[in-house]
N, C-alpha and C. Protein backbone atom coordinates (compact mmCIF):
# COMPACT_ATOMS: atom_id res chain seq x y z
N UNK A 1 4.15 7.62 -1.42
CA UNK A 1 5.45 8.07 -0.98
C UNK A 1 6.28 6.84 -0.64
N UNK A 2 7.23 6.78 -1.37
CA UNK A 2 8.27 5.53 -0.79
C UNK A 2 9.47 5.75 -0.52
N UNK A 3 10.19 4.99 0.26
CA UNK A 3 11.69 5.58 0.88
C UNK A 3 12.51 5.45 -0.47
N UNK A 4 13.45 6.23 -0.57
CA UNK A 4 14.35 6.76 -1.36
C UNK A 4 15.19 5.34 -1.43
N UNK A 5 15.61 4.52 -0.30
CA UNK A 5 16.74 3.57 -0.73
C UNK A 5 15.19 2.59 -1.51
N UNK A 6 14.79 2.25 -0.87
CA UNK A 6 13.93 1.37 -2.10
C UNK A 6 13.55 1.93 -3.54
N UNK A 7 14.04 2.79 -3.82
CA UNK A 7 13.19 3.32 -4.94
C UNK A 7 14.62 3.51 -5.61
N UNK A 8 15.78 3.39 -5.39
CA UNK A 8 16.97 3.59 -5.68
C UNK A 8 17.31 2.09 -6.13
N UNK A 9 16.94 0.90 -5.20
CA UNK A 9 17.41 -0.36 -5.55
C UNK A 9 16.35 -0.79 -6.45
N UNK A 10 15.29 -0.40 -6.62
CA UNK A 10 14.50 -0.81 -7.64
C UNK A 10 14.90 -0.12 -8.90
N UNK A 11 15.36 0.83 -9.24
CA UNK A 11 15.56 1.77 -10.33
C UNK A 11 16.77 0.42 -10.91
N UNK A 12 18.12 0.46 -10.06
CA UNK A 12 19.00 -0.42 -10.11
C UNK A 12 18.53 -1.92 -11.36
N UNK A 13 17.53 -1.72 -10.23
CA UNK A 13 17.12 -3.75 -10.76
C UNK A 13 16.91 -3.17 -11.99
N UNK A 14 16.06 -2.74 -12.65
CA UNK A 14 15.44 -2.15 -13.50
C UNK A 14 16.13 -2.13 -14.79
N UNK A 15 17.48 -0.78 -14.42
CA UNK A 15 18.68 -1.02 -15.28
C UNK A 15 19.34 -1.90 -15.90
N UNK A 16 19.63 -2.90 -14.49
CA UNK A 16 19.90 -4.22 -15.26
C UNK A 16 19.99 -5.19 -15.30
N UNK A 17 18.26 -5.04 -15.21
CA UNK A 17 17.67 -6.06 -16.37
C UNK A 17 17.63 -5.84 -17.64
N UNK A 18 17.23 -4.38 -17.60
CA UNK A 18 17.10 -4.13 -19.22
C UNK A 18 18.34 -3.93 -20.13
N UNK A 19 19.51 -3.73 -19.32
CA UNK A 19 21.38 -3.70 -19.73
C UNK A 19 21.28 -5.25 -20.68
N UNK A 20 20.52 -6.45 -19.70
CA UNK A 20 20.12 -7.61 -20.16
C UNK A 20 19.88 -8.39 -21.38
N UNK A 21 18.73 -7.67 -22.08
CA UNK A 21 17.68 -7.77 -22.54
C UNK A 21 17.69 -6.92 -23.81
N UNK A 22 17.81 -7.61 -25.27
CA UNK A 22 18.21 -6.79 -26.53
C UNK A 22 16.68 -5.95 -26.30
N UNK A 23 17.27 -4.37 -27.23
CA UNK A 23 16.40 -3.62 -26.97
C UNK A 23 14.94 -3.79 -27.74
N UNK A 24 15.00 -4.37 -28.90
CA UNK A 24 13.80 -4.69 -29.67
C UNK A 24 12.96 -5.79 -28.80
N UNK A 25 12.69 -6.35 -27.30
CA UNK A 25 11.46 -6.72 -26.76
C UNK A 25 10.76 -6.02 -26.15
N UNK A 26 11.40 -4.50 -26.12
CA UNK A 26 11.05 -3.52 -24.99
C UNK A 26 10.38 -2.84 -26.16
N UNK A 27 8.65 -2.93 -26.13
CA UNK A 27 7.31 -2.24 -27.11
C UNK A 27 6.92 -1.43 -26.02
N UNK A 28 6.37 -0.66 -26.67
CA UNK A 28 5.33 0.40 -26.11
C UNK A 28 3.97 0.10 -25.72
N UNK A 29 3.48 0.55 -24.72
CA UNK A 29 2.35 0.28 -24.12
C UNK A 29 1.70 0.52 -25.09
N UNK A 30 0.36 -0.52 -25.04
CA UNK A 30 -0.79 0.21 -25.88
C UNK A 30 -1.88 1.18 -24.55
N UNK A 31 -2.94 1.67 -25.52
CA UNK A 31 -3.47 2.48 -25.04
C UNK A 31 -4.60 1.86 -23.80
N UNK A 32 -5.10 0.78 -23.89
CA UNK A 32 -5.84 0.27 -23.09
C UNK A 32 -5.52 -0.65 -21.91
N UNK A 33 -4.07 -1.00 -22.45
CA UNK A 33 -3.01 -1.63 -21.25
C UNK A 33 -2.65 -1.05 -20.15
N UNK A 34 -2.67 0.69 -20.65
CA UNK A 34 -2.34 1.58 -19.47
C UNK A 34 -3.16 1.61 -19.04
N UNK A 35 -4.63 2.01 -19.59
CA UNK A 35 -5.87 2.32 -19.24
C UNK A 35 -6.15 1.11 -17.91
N UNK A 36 -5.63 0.48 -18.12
CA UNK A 36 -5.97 -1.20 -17.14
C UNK A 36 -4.85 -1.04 -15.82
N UNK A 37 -3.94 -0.80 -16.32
CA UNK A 37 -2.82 -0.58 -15.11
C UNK A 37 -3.61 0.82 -14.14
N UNK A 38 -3.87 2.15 -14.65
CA UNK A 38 -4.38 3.20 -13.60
C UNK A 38 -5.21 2.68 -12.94
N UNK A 39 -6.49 2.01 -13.90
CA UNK A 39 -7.78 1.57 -13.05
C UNK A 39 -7.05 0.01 -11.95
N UNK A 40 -6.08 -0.33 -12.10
CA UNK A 40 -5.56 -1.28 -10.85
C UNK A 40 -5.30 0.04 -9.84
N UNK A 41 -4.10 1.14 -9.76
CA UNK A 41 -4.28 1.67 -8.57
C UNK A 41 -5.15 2.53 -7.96
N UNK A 42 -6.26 2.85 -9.14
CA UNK A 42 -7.87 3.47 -8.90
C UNK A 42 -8.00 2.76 -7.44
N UNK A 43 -8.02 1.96 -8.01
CA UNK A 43 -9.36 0.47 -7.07
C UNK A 43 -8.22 0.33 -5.68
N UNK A 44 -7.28 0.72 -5.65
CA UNK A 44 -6.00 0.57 -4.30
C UNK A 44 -6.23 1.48 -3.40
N UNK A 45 -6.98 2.36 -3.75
CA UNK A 45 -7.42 3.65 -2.83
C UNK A 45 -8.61 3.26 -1.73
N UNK A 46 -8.14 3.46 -0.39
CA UNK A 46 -9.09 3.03 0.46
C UNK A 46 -9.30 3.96 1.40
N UNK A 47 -10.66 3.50 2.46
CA UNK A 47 -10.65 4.89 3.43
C UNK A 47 -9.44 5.44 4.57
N UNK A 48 -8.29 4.41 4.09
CA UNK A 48 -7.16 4.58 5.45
C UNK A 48 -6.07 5.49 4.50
N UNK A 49 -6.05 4.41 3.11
CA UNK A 49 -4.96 5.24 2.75
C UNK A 49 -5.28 4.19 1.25
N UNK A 50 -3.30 3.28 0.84
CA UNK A 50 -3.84 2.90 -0.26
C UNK A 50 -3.07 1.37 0.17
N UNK A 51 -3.61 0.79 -0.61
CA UNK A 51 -3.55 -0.92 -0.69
C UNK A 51 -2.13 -1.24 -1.47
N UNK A 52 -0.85 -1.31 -1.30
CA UNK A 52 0.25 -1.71 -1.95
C UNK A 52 0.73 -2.86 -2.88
N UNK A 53 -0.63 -4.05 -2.76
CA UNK A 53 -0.57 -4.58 -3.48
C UNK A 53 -0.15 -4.76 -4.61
N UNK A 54 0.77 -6.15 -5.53
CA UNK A 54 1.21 -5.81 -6.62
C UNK A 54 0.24 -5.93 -7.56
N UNK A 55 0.67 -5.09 -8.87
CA UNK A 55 -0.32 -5.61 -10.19
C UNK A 55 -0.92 -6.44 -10.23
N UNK A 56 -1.97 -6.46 -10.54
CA UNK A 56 -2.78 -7.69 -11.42
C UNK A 56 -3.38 -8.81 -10.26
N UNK A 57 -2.91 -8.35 -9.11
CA UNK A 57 -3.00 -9.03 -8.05
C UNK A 57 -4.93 -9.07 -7.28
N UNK A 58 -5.58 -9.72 -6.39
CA UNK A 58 -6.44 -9.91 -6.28
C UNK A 58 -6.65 -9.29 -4.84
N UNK A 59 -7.28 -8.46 -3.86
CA UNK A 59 -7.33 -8.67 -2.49
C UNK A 59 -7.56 -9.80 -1.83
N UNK A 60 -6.52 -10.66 -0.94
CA UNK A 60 -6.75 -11.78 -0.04
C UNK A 60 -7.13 -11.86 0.97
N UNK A 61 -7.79 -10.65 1.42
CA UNK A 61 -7.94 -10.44 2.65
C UNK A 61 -9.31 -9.82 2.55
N UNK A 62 -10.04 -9.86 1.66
CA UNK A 62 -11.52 -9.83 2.21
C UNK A 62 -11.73 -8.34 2.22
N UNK A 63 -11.10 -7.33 2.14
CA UNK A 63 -11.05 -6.08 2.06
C UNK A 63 -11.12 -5.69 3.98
N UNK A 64 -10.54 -6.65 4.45
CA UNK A 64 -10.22 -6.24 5.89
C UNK A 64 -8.88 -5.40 5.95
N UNK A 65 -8.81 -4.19 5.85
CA UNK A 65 -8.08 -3.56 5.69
C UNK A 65 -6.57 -3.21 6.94
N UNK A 66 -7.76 -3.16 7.90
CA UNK A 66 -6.70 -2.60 8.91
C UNK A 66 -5.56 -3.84 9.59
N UNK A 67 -5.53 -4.80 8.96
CA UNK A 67 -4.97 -6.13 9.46
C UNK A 67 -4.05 -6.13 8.47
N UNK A 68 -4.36 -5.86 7.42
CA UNK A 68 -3.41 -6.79 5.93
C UNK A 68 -2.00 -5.98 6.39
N UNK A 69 -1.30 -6.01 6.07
CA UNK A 69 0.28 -5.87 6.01
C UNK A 69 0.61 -4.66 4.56
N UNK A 70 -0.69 -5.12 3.86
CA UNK A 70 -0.38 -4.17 2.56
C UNK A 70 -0.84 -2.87 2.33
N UNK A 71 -1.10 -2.76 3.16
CA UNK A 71 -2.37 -1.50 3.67
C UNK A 71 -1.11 -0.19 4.14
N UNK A 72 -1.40 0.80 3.31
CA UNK A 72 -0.17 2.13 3.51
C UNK A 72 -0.78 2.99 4.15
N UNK A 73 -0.99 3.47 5.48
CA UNK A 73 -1.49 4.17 6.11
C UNK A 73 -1.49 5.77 5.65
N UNK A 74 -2.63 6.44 5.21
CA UNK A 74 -2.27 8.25 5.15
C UNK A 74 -2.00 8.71 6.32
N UNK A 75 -0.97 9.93 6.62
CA UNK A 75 -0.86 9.92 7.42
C UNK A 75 -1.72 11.18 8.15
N UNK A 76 -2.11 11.85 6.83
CA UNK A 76 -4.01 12.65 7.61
C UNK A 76 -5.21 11.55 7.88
N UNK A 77 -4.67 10.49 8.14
CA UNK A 77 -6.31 9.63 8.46
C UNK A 77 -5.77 9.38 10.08
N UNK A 78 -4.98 9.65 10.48
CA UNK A 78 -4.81 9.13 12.00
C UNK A 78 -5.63 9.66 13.06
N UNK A 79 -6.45 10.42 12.82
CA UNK A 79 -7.42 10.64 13.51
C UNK A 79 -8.66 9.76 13.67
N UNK A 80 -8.72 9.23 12.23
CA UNK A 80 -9.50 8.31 11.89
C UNK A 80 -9.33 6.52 13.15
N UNK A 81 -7.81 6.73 12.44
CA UNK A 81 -7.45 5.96 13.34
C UNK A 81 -7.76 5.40 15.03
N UNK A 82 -7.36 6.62 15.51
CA UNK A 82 -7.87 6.66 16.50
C UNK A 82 -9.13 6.82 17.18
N UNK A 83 -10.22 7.09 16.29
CA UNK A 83 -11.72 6.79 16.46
C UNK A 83 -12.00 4.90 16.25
N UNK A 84 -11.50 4.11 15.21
CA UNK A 84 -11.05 2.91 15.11
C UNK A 84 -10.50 2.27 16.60
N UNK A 85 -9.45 2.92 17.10
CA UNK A 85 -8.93 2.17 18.27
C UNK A 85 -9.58 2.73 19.36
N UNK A 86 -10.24 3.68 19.66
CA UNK A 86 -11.36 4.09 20.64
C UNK A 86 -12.65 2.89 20.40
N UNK A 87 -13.32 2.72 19.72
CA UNK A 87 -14.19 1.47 19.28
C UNK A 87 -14.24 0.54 19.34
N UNK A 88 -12.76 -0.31 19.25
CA UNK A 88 -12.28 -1.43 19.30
C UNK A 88 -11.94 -1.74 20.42
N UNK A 89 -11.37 -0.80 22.02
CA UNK A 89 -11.65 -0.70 22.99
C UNK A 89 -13.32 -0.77 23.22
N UNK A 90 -14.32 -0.30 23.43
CA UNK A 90 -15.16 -0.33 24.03
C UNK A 90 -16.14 -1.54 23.44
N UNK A 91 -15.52 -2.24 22.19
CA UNK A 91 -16.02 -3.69 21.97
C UNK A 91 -15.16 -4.67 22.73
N UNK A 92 -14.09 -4.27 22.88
CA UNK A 92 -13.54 -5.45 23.53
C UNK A 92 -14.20 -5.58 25.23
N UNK A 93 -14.08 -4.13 25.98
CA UNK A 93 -15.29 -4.13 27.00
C UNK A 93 -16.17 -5.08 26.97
N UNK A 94 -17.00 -4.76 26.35
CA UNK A 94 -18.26 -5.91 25.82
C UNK A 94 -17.95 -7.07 25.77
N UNK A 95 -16.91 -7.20 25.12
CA UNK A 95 -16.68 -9.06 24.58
C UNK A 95 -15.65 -9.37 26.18
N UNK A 96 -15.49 -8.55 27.08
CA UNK A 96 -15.40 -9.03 28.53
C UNK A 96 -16.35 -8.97 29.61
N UNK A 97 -17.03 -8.07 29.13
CA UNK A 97 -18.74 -8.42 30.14
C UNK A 97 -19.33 -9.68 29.74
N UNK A 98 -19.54 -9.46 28.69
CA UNK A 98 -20.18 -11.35 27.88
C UNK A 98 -19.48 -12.59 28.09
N UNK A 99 -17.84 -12.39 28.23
CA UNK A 99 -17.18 -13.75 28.10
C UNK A 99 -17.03 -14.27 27.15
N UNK A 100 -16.62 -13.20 26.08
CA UNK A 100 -16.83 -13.62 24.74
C UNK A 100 -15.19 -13.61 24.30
N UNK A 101 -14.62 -15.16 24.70
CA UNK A 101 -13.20 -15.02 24.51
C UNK A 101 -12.56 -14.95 23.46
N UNK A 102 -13.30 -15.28 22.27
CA UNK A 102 -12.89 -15.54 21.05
C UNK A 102 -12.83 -13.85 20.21
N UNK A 103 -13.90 -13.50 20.57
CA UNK A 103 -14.48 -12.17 20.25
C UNK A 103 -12.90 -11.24 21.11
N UNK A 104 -12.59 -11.12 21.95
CA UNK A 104 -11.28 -10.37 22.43
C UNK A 104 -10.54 -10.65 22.12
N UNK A 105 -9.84 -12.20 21.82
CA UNK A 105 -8.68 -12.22 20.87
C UNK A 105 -8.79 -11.98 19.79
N UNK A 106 -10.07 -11.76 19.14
CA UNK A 106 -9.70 -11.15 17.82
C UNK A 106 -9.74 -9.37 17.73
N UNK A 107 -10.06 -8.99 18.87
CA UNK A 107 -10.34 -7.26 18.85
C UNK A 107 -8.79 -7.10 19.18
N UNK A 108 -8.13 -7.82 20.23
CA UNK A 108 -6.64 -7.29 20.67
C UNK A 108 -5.83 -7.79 19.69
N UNK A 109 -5.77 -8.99 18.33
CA UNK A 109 -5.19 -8.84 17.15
C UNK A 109 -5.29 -7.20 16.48
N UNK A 110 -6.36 -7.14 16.38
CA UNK A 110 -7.05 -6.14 15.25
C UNK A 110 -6.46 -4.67 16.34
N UNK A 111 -6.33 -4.89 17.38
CA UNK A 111 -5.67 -3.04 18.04
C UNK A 111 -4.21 -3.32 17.73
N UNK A 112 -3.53 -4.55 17.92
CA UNK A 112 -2.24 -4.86 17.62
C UNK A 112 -1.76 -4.17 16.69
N UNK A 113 -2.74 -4.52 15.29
CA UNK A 113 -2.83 -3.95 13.92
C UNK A 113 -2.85 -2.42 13.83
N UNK A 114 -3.58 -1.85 14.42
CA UNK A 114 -4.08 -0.46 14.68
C UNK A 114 -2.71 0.78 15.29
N UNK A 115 -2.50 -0.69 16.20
CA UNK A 115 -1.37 0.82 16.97
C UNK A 115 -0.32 0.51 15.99
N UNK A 116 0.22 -0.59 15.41
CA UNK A 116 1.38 -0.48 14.85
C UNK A 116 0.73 0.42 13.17
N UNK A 117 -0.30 0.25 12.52
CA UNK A 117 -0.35 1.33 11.75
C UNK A 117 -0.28 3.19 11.84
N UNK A 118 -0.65 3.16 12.69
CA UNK A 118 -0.87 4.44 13.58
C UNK A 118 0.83 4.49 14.07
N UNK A 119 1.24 3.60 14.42
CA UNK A 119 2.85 4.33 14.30
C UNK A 119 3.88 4.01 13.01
N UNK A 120 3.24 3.53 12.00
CA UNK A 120 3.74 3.75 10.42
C UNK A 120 3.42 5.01 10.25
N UNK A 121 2.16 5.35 9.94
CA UNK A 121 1.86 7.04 9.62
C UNK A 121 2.13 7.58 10.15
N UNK A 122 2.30 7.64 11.36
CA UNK A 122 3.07 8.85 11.94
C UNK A 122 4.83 8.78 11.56
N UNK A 123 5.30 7.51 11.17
CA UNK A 123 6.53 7.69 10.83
C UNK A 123 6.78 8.60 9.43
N UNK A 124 5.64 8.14 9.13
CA UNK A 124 5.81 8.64 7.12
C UNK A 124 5.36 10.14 7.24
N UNK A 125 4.62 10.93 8.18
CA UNK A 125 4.29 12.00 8.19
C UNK A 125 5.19 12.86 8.44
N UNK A 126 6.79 12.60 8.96
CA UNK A 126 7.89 12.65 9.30
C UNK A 126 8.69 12.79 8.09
N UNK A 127 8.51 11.70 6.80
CA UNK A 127 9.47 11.80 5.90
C UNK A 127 9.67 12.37 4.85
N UNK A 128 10.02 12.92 4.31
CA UNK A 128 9.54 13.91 3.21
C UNK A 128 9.76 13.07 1.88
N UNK A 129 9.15 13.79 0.66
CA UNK A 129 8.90 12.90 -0.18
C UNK A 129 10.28 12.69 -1.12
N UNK A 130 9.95 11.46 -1.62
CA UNK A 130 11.61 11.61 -2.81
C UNK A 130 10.83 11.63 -4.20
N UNK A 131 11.53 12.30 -4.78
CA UNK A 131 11.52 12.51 -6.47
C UNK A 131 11.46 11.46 -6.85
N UNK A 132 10.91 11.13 -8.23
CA UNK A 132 10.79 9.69 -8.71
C UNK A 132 11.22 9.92 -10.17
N UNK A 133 11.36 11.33 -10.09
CA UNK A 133 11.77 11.69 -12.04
C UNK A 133 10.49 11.73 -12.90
N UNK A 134 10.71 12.50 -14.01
CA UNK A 134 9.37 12.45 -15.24
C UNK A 134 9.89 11.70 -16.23
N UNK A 135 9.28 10.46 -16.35
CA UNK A 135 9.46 9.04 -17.44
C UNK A 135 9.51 9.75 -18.62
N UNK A 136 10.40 8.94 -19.26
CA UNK A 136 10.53 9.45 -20.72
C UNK A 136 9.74 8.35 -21.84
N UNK A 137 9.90 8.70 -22.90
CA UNK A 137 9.87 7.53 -23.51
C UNK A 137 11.21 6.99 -24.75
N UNK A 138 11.24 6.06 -24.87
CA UNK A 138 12.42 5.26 -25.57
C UNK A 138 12.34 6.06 -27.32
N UNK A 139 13.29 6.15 -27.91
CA UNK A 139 13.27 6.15 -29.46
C UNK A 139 12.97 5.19 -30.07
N UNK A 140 12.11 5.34 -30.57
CA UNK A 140 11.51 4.09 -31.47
C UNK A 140 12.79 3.65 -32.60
N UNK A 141 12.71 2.28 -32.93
CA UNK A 141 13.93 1.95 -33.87
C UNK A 141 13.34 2.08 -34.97
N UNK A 142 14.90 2.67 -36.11
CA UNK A 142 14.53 3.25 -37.25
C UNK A 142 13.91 4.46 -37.33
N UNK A 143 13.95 5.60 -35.82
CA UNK A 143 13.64 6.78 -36.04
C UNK A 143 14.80 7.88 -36.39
């Protein structure tokens, strides 16, 4: 689900570039190119939600999910969520009985992470979805 003005200024770009750009560089996918593009947002699907990452792109983050920035929260996993930030409390407990200072600044990064995802999904559970249109395809030249 993405907000409507982004999906409006991207359509934009889109236009024109291709207003740009004589129409004979614009080919048709082949069949295994697509096949390669789905299996990229296959693999984007995670237990929170999905990974926004662009194409072709690599995870940099170790598959630490709840930290990355790219990470799109569902907004039926917030329950989840909050079993996550219940946990992460009662380790940080621990890593203050022990004196384990290093160990708490990295649990109160990682809740930092938590509450501000947990108030993304709940924003998006709020927004309703926008249309994105059914893609066409181009006339082939010389048809």
């Amino acid at each position: 689900m993405f907000a409507e003005d982004i999906v409006q200024h991207y359509q934009e770009f889109l236009n024109n570039r291709r207003a740009m750009r004589p129409e004979h560089e614009y080919v048709d996918v082949t069949v295994e190119e697509w096949a390669e593009f789905e299996e990229h947002f296959d693999k984007r699907k995670v237990e929170l939600g999905n990974c926004s990452r662009p194409y072709g792109s690599p995870c940099q983050h170790e598959h630490a999910c709840i930290r990355c920035p790219m990470l799109q929260v569902n907004p039926k996993i917030l329950p989840r969520l909050a079993e996550i930030e219940k946990d992460l409390l009662l380790r940080r407990k621990r890593a203050e009985d022990e004196q384990w200072l290093g160990e708490i600044e990295g649990i109160d990064m990682t809740l930092t992470f938590v509450r501000t995802k947990q108030a993304d999904a709940a924003r998006l559970a709020h927004r309703p979805p926008v249309s994105l249109g059914i893609p066409t395809t181009r006339p082939q030249p010389g048809a």
